[in-house]
C-alpha atoms as a PDB file:
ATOM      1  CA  UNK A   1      93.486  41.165 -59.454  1.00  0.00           C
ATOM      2  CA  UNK A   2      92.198  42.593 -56.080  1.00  0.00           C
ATOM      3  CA  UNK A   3      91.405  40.287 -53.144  1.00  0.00           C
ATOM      4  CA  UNK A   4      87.459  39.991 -52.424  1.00  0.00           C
ATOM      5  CA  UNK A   5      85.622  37.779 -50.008  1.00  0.00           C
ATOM      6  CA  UNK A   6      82.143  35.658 -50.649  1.00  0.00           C
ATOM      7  CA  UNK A   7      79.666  35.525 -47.753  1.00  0.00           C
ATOM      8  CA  UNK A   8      79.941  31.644 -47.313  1.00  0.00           C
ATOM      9  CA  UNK A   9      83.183  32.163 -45.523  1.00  0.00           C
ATOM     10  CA  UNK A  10      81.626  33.910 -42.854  1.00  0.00           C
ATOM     11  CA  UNK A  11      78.205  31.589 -42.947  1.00  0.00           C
ATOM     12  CA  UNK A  12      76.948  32.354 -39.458  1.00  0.00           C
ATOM     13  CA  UNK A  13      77.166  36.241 -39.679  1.00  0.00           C
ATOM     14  CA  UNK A  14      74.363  38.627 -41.029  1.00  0.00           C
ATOM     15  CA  UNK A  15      75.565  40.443 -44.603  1.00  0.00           C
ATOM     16  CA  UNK A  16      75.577  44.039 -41.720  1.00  0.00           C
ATOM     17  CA  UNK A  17      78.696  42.364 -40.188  1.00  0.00           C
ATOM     18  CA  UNK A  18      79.861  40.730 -43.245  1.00  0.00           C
ATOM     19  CA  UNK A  19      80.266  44.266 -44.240  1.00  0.00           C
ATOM     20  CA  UNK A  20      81.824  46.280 -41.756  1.00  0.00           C
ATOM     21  CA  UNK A  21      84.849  42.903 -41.277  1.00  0.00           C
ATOM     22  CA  UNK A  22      85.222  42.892 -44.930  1.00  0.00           C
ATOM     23  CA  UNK A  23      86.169  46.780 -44.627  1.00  0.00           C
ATOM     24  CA  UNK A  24      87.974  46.813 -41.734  1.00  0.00           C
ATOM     25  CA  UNK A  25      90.412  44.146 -42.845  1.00  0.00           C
ATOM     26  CA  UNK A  26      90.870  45.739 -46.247  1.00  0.00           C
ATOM     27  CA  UNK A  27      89.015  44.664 -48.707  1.00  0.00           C
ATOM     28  CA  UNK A  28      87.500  46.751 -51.317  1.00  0.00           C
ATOM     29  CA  UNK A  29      85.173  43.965 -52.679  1.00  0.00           C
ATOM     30  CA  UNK A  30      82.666  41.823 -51.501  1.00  0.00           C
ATOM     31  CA  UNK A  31      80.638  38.574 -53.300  1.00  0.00           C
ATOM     32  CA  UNK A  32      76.804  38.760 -51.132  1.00  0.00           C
ATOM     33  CA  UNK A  33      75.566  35.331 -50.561  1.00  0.00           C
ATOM     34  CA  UNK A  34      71.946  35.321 -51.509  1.00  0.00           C
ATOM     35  CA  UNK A  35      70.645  34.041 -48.576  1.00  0.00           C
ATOM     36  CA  UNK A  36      71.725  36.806 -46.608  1.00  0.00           C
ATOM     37  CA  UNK A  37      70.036  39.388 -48.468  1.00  0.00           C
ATOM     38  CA  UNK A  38      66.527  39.230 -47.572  1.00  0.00           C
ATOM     39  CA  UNK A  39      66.718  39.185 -44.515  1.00  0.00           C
ATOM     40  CA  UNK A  40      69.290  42.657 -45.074  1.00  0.00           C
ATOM     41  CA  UNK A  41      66.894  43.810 -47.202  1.00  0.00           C
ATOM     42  CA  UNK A  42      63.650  43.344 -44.705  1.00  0.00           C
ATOM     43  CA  UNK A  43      65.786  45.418 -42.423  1.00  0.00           C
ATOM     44  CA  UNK A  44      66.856  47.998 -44.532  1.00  0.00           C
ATOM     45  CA  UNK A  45      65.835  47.674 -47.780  1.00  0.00           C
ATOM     46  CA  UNK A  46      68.539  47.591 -50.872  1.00  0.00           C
ATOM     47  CA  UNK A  47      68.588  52.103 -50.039  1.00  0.00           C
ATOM     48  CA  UNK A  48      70.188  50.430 -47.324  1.00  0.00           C
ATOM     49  CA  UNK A  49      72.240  48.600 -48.687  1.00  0.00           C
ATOM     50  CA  UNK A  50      73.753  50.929 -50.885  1.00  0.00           C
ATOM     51  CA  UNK A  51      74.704  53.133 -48.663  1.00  0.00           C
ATOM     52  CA  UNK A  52      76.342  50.374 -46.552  1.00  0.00           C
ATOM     53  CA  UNK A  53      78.252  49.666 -49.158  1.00  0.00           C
ATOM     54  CA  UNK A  54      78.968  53.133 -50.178  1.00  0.00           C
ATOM     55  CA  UNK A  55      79.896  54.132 -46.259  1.00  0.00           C
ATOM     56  CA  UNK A  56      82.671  51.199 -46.156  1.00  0.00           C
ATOM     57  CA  UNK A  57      83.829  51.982 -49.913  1.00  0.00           C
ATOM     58  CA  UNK A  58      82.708  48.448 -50.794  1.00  0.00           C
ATOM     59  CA  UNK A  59      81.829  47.179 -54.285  1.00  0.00           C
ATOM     60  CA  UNK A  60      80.184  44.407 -54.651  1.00  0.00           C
ATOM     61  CA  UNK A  61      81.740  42.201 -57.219  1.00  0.00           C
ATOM     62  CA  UNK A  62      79.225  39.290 -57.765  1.00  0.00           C
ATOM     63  CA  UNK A  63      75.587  37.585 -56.261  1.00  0.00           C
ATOM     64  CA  UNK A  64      75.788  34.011 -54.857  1.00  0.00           C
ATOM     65  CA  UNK A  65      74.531  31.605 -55.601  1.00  0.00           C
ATOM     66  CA  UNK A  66      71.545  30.788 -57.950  1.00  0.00           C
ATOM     67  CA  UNK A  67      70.234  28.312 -59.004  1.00  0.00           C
ATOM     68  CA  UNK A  68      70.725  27.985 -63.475  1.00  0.00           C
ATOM     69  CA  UNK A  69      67.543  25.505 -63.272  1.00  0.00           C
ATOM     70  CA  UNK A  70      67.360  24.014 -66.890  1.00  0.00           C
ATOM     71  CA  UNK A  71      65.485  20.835 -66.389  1.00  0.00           C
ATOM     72  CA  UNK A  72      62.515  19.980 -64.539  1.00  0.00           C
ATOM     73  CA  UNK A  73      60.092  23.162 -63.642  1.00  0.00           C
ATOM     74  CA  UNK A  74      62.994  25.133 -64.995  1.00  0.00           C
ATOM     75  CA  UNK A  75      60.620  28.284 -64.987  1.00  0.00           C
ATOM     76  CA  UNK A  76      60.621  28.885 -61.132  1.00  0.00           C
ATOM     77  CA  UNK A  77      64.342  29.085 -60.961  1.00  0.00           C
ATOM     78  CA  UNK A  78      64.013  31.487 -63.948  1.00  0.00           C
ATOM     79  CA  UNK A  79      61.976  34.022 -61.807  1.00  0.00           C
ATOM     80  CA  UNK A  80      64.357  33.771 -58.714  1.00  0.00           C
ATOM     81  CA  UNK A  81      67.596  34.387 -60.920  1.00  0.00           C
ATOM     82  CA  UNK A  82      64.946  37.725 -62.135  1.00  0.00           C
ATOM     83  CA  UNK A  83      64.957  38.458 -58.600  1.00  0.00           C
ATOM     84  CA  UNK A  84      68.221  38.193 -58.123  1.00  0.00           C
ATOM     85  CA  UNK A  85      69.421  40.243 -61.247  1.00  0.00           C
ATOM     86  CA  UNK A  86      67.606  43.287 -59.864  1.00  0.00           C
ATOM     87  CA  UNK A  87      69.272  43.296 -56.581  1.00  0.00           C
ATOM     88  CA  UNK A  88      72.556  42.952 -58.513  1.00  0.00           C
ATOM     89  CA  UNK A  89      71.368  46.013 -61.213  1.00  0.00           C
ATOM     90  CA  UNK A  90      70.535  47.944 -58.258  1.00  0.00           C
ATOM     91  CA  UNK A  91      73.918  47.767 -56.346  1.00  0.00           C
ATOM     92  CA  UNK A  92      76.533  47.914 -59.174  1.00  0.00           C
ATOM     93  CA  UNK A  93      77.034  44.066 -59.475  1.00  0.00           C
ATOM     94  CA  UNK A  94      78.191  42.845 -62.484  1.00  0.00           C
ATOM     95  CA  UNK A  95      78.050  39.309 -61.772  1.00  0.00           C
ATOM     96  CA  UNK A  96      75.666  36.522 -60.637  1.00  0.00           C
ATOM     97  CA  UNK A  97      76.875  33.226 -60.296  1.00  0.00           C
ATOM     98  CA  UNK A  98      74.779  30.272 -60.981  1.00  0.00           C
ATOM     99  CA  UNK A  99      75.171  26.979 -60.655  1.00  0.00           C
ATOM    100  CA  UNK A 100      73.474  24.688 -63.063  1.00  0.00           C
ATOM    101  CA  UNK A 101      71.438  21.404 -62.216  1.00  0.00           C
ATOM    102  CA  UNK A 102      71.533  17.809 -63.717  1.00  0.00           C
ATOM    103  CA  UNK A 103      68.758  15.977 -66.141  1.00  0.00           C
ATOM    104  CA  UNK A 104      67.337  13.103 -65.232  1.00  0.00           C
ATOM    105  CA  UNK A 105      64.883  10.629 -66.906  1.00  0.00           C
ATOM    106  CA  UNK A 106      63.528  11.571 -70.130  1.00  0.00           C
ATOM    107  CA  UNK A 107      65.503  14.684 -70.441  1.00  0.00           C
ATOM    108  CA  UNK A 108      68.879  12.788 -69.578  1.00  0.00           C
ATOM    109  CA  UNK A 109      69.569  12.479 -73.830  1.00  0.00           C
ATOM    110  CA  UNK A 110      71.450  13.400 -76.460  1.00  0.00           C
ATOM    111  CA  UNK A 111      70.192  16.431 -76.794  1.00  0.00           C
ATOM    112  CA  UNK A 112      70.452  17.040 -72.979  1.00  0.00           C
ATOM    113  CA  UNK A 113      72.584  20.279 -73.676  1.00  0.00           C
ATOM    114  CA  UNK A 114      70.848  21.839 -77.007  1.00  0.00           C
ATOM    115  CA  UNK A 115      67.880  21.948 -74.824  1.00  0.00           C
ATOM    116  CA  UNK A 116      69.665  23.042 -71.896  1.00  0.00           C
ATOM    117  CA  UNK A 117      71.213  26.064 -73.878  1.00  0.00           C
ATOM    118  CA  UNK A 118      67.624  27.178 -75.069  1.00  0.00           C
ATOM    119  CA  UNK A 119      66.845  27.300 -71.183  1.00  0.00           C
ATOM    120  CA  UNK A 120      70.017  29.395 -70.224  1.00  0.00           C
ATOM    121  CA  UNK A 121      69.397  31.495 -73.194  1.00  0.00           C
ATOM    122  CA  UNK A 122      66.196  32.826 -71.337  1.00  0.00           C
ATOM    123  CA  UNK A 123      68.390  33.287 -67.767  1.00  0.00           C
ATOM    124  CA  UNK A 124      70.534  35.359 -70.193  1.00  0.00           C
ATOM    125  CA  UNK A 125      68.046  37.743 -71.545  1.00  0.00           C
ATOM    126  CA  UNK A 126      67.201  38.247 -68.218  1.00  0.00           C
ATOM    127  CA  UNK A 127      69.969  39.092 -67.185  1.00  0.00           C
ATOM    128  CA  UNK A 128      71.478  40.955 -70.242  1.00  0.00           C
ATOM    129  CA  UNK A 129      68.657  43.248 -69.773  1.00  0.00           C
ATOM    130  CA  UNK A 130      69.676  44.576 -66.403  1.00  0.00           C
ATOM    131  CA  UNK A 131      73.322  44.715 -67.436  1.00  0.00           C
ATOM    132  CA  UNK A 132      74.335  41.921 -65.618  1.00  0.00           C
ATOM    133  CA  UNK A 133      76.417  38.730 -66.735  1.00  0.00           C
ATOM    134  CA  UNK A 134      75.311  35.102 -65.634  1.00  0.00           C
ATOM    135  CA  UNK A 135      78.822  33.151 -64.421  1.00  0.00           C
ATOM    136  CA  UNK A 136      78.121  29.587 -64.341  1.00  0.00           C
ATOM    137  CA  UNK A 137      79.938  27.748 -61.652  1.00  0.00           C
ATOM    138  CA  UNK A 138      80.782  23.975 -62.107  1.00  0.00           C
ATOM    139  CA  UNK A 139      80.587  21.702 -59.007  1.00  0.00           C
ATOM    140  CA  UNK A 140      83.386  19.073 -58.078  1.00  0.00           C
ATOM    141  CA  UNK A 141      82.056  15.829 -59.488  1.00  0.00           C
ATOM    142  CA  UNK A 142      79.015  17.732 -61.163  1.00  0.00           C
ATOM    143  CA  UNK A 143      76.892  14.697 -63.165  1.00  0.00           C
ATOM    144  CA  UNK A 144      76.338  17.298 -65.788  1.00  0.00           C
ATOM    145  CA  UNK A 145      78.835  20.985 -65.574  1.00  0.00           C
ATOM    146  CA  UNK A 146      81.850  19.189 -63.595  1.00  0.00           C
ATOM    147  CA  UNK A 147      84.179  21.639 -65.105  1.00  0.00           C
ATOM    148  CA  UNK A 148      85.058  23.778 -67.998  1.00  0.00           C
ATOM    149  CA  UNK A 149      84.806  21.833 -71.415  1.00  0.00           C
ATOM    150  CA  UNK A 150      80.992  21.205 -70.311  1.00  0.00           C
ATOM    151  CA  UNK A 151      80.600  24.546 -69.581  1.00  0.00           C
ATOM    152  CA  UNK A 152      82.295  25.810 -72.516  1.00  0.00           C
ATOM    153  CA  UNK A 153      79.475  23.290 -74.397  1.00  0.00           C
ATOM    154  CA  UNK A 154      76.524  25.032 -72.396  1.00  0.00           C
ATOM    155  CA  UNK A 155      77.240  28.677 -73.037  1.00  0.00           C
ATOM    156  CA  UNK A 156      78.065  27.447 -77.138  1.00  0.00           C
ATOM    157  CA  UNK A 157      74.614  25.700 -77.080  1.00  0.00           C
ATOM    158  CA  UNK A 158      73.250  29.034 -75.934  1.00  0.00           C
ATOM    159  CA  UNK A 159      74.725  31.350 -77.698  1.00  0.00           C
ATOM    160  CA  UNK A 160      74.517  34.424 -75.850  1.00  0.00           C
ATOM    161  CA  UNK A 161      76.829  36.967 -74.760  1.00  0.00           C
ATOM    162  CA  UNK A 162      75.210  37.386 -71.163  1.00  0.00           C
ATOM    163  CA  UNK A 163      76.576  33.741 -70.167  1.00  0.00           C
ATOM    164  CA  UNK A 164      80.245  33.715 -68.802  1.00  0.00           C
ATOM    165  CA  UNK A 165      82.566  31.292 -66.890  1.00  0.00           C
ATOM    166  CA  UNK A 166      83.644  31.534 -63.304  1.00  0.00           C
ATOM    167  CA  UNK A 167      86.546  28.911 -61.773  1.00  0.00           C
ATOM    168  CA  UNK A 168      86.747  27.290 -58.308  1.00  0.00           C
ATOM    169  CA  UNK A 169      89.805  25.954 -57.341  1.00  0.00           C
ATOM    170  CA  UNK A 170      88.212  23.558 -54.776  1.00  0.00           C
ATOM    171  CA  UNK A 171      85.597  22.289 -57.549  1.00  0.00           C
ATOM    172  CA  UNK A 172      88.099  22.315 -60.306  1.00  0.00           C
ATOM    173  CA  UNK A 173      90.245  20.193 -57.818  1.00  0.00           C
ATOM    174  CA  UNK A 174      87.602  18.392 -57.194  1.00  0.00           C
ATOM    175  CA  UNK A 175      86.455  17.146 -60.536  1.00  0.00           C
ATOM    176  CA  UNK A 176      90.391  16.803 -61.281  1.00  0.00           C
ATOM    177  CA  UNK A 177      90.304  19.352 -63.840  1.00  0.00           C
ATOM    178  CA  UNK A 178      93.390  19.512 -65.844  1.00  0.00           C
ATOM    179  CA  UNK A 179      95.880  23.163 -66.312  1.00  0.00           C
ATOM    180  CA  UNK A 180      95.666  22.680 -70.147  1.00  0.00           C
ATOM    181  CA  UNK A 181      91.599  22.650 -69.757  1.00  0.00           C
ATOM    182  CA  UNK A 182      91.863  26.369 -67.931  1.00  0.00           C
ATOM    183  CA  UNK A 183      94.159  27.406 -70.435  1.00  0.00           C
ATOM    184  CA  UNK A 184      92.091  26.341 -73.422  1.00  0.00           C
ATOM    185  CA  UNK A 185      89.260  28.791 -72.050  1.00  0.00           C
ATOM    186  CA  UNK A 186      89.329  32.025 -73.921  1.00  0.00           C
ATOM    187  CA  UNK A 187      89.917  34.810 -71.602  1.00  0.00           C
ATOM    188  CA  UNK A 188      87.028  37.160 -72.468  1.00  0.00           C
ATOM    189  CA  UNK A 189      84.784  34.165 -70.831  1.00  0.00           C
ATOM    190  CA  UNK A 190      86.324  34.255 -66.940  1.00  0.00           C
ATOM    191  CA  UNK A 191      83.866  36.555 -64.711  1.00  0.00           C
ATOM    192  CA  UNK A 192      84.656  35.267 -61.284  1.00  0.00           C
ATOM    193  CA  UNK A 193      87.485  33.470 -59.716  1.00  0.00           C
ATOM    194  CA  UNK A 194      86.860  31.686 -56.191  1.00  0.00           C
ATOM    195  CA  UNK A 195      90.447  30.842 -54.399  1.00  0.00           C
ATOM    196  CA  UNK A 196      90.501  28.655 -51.290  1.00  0.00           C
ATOM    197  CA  UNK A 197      92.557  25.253 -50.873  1.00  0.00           C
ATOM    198  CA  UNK A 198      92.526  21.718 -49.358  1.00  0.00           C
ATOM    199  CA  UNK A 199      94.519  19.400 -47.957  1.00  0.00           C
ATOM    200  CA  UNK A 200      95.887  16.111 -50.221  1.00  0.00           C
ATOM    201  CA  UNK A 201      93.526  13.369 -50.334  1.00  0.00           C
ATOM    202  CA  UNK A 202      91.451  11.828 -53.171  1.00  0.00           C
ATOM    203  CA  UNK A 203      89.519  14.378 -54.919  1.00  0.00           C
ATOM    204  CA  UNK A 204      86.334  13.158 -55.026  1.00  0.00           C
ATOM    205  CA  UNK A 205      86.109  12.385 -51.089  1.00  0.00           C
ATOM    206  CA  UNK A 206      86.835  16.152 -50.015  1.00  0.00           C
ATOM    207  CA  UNK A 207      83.768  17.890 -49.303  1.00  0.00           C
ATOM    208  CA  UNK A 208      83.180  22.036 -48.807  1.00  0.00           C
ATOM    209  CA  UNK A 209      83.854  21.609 -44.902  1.00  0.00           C
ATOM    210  CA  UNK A 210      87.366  20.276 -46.066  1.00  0.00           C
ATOM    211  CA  UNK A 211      88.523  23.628 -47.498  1.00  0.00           C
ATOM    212  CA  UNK A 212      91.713  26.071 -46.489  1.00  0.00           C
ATOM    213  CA  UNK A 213      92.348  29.484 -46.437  1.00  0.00           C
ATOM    214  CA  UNK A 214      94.365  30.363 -49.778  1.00  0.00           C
ATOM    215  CA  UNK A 215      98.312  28.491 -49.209  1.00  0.00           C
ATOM    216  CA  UNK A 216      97.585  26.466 -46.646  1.00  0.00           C
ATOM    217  CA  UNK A 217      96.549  23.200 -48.509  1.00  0.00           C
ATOM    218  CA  UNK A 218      98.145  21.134 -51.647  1.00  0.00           C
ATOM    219  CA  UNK A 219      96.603  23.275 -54.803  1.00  0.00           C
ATOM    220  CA  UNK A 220      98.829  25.350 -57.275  1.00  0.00           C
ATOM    221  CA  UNK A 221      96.642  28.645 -56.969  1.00  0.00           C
ATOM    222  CA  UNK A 222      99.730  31.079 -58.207  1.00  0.00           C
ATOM    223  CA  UNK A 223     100.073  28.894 -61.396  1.00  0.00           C
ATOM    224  CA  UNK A 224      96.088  28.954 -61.813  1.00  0.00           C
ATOM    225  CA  UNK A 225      95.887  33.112 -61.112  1.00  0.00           C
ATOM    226  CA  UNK A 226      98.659  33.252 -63.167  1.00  0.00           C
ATOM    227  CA  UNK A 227      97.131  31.582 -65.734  1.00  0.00           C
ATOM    228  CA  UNK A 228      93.829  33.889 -66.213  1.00  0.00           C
ATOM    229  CA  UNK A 229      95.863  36.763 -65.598  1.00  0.00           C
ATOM    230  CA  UNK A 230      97.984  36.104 -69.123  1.00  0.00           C
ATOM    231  CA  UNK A 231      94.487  35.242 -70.522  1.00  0.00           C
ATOM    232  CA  UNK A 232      93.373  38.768 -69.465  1.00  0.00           C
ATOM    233  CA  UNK A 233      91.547  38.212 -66.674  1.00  0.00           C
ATOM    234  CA  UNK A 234      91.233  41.466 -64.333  1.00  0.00           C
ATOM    235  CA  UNK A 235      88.985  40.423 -61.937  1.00  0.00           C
ATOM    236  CA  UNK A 236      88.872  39.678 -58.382  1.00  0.00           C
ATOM    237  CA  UNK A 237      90.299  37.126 -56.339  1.00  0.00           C
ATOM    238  CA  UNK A 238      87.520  35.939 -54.069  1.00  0.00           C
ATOM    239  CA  UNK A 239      87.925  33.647 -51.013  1.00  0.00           C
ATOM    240  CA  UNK A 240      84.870  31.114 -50.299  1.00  0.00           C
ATOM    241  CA  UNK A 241      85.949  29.034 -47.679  1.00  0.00           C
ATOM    242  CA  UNK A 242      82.989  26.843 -45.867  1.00  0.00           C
ATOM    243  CA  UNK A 243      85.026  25.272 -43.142  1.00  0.00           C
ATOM    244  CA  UNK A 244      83.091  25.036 -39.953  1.00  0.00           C
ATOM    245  CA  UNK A 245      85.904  25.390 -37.536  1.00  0.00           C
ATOM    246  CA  UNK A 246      86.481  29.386 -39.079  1.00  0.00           C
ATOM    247  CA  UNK A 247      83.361  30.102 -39.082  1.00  0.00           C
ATOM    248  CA  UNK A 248      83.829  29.598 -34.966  1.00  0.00           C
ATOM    249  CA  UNK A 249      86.107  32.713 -35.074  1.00  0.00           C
ATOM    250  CA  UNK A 250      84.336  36.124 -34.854  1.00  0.00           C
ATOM    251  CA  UNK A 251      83.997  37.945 -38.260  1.00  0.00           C
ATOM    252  CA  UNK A 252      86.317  40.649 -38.085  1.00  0.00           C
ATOM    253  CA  UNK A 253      89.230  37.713 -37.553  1.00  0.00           C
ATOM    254  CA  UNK A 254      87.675  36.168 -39.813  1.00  0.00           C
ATOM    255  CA  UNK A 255      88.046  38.456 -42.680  1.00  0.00           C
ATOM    256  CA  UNK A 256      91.270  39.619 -41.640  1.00  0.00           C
ATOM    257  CA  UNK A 257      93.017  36.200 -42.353  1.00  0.00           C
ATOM    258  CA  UNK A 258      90.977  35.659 -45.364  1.00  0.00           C
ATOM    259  CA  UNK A 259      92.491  39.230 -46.868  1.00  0.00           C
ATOM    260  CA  UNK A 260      95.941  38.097 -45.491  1.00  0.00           C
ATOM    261  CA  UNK A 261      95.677  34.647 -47.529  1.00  0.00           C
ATOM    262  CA  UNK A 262      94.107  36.242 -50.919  1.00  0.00           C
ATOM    263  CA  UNK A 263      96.788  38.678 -50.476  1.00  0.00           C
ATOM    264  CA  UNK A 264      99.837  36.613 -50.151  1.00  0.00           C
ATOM    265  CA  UNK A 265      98.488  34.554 -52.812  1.00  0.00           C
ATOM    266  CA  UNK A 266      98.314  37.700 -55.190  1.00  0.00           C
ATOM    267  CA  UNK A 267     101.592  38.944 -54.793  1.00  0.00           C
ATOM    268  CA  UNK A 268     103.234  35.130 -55.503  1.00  0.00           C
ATOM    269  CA  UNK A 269     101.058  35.780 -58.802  1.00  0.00           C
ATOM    270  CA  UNK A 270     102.189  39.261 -59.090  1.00  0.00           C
ATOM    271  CA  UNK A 271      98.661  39.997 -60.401  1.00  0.00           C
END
């Protein structure tokens, strides 16, 4: 596993200077957030981008977030994920991750995830035909995708090989997740693997501004890398961290101590 770092844990900071830190601390990948692209992308268009990313020797390892809309007017968050997909196509990106939504009323049935996996089928071929792979991320205390059994139920329901799994420690933590439940995931599934900690507490009160740079809080992330990595994962290590008080420090610090926790993390894994 190589280290990585998403955009949320340098929130204030255009994706230009996202960049350059992320390179000059070390890292040779990068997760976009999506709302930083358009305005990038008014300013220099995704030629641009490329050869930022090209200039630093950057690849970019996922898009985040989206939206997996499967309820409601479903439709419209089909057409952004579209959007997104072609930015990812266009720079190398395997990955987008999505994060799924909740049914309510009428739609709140039985059947709740047979129709929801006819829904993420379409975000698939979307996405399938640009090359790209759909990760969907479950949320700490999701009402619907809280972790992986109920994502493992979504991607069966669709049936499509352009659907994958992606784990957060924080929301794993968060939604009290059991080891045995990662293990049980076959390994071909994990796309994306976001690593930032906490501090003890219950579970369900810690919110994203709670989070910790990799080893500095209570969770067991070398037992959890070491997990996927004897499942075969060979992906990147990516630290989303969303806590206020680092996003005080300038970027270039800020990246620095990210690589510095991803990568003292990695070699406890020996991954």
């Amino acid at each position: 596993m190589d280290p990585c770092i998403n955009g949320a844990t340098s929130m204030p900071y255009p994706l230009e200077e996202d960049l350059e830190a992320a390179a000059t601390a070390g890292f040779r990948h990068v997760e976009i957030w999506a709302g930083k692209l358009p305005p990038f992308l008014a300013r220099h268009g995704l030629a641009g981008l490329r050869r930022a990313l090209a200039e630093r020797g950057l690849a970019v390892a996922a898009l985040c977030p989206y939206g997996l809309r499967l309820f409601g007017r479903w439709e419209e968050g089909l057409e952004a994920v579209r959007r997104g997909v072609e930015v990812a196509a266009a720079v190398g990106a395997p990955v987008l991750l999505v994060c799924p939504d909740a049914p309510e009323g009428a739609e709140a049935g039985p059947d709740a995830y047979a129709r929801a996996g006819e829904r993420a089928r379409a975000y698939a071929e979307v996405a399938a035909g640009a090359g790209v792979t759909l990760a969907v991320d479950p949320l700490g205390g999701h009402p619907f995708v809280p972790g992986p059994a109920e994502a493992l139920r979504l991607l069966e329901a669709a049936g499509h090989p352009a659907l994958a799994l992606m784990l957060d420690t924080f929301h794993y933590h968060k939604s009290r997740v059991p080891a045995e439940a990662v293990a049980r995931v076959p390994g071909h599934l994990w796309r994306m693997v976001h690593v930032n900690d906490c501090p003890a507490g219950d579970p369900s009160a810690l919110q994203d501004r709670d989070r910790l740079w990799p080893g500095e809080g209570v969770l067991p992330l070398a037992a959890t890398l070491r997990t996927l990595a004897q499942a075969g994962y060979r992906g990147v290590a990516s630290v989303e961290v969303f806590r206020p008080a680092y996003w005080e420090l300038p970027p270039e610090e800020i990246a620095r101590r990210a690589y510095r926790a991803a990568a003292a993390v990695l070699a406890e894994v020996g991954a």
